[in-house]
Protein backbone atom coordinates (compact mmCIF):
# COMPACT_ATOMS: atom_id res chain seq x y z
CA UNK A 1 135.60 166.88 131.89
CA UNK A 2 138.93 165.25 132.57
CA UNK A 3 139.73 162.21 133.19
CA UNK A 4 140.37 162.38 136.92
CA UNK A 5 137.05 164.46 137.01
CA UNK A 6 135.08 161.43 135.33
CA UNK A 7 137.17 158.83 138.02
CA UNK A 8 136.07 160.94 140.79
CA UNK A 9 132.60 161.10 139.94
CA UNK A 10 132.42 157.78 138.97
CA UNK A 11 133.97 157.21 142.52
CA UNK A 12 131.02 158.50 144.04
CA UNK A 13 128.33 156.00 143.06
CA UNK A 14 131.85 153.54 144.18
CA UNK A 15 132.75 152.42 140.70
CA UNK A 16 136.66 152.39 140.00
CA UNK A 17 138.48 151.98 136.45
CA UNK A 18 140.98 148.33 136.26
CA UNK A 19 142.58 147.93 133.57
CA UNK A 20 143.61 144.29 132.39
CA UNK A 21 144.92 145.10 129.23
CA UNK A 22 148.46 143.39 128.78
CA UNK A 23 150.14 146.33 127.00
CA UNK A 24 149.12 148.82 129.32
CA UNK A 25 151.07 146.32 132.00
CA UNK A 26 153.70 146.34 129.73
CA UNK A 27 153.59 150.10 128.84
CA UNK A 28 153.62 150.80 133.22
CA UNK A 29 156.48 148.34 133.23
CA UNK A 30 154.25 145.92 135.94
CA UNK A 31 153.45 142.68 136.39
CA UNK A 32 149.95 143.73 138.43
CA UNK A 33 146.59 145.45 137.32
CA UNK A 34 146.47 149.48 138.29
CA UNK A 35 142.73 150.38 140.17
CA UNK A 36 141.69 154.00 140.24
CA UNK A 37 140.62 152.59 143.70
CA UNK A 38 144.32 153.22 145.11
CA UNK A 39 146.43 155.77 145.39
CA UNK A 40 148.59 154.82 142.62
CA UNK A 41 146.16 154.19 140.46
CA UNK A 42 145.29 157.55 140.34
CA UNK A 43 148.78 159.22 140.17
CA UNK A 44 149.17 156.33 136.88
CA UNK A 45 145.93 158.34 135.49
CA UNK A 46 146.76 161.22 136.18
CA UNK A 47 150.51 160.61 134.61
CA UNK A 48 149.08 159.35 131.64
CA UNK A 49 146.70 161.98 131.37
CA UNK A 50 149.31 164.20 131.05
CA UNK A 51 151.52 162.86 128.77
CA UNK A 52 148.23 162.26 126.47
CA UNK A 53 147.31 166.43 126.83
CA UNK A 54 151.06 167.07 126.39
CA UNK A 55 151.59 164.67 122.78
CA UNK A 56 148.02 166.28 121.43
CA UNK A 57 149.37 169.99 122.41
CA UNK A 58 152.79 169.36 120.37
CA UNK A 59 150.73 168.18 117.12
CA UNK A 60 148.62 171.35 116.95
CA UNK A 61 152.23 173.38 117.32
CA UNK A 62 153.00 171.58 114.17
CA UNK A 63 149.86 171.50 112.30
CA UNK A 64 149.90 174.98 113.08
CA UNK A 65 153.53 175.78 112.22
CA UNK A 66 152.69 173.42 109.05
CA UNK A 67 149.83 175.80 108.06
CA UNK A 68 151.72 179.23 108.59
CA UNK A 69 154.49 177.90 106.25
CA UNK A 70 152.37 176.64 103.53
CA UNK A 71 150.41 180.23 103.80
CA UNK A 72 154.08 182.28 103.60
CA UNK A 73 154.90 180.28 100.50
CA UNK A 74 150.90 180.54 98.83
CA UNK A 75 149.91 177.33 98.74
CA UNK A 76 147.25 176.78 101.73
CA UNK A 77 144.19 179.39 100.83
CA UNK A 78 142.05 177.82 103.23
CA UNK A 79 138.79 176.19 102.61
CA UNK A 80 136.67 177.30 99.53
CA UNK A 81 133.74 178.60 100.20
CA UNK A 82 130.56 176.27 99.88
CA UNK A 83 128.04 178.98 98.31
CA UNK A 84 128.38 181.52 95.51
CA UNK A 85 129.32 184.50 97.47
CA UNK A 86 128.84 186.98 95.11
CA UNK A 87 125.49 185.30 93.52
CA UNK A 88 124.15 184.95 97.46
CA UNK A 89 125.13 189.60 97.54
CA UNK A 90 123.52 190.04 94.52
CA UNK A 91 120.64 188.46 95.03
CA UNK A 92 120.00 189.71 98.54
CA UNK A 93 121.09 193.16 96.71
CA UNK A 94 117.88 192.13 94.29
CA UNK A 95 115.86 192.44 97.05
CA UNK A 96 115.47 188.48 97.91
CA UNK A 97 115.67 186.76 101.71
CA UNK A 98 117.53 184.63 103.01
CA UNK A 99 115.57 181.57 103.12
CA UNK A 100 114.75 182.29 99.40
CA UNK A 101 117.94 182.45 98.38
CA UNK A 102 118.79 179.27 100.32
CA UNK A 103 115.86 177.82 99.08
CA UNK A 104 116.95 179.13 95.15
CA UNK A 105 120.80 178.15 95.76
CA UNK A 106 120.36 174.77 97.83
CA UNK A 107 122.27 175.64 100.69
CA UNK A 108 121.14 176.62 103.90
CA UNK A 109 120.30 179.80 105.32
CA UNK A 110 123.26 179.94 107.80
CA UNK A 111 125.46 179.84 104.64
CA UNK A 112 123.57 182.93 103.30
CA UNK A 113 123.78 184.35 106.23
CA UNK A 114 127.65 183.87 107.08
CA UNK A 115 128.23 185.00 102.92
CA UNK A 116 126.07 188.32 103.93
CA UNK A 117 128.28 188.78 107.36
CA UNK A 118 131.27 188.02 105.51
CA UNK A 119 130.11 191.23 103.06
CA UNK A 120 130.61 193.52 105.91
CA UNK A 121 134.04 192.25 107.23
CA UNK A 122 135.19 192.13 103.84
């Protein structure tokens, strides 16, 4: 849900968003308080809404560029994986479950489970 979703709902049951935070003012260049009540408080919202989605979509391009260049030079391997992968193959190979092997290796079954999917995609 946006933020112009959640003002319009909340517009329903007649409750609007004022802000009286002094930076804000000073950030929207005005001496008054904005009300999602009016017109313009809405197009403000919606502006700033906007810039917000815009700023967060240019730091995942540069995690994301970050990550690509560390993985062409070797250094970024990703996370390690948090259960013996082998131990969790050859003990299912052994003949154990799942939950016994959680149970044996103190992790939970999900983790045996993704190191038994991961045996098939690997």
């Amino acid at each position: 849900m946006g933020l112009i979703d959640l003002a319009a709902q909340l517009a329903t049951f007649s409750i609007s968003f004022t802000s009286w935070s002094r930076r804000l003012r000073a950030y929207v260049c005005s001496n008054r308080e904005f009300s999602t009540s009016t017109d313009t408080g809405r197009i403000l919202v919606t502006a700033l809404g906007t810039v917000a989605e815009m700023e967060r979509r240019f730091i995942l391009e540069r995690q994301r560029a970050g990550i690509d260049a560390a993985k062409k030079k070797g250094v970024y391997k990703g996370r390690k994986p948090s259960v013996p992968v082998e131990q969790v193959r050859r003990m299912h190979g052994e003949g154990r479950g799942p939950a016994e092997i959680a149970a044996a290796l103190g992790v939970s079954r999900m983790s045996v489970w993704r190191a038994l999917k991961d045996r098939v995609h690997a």
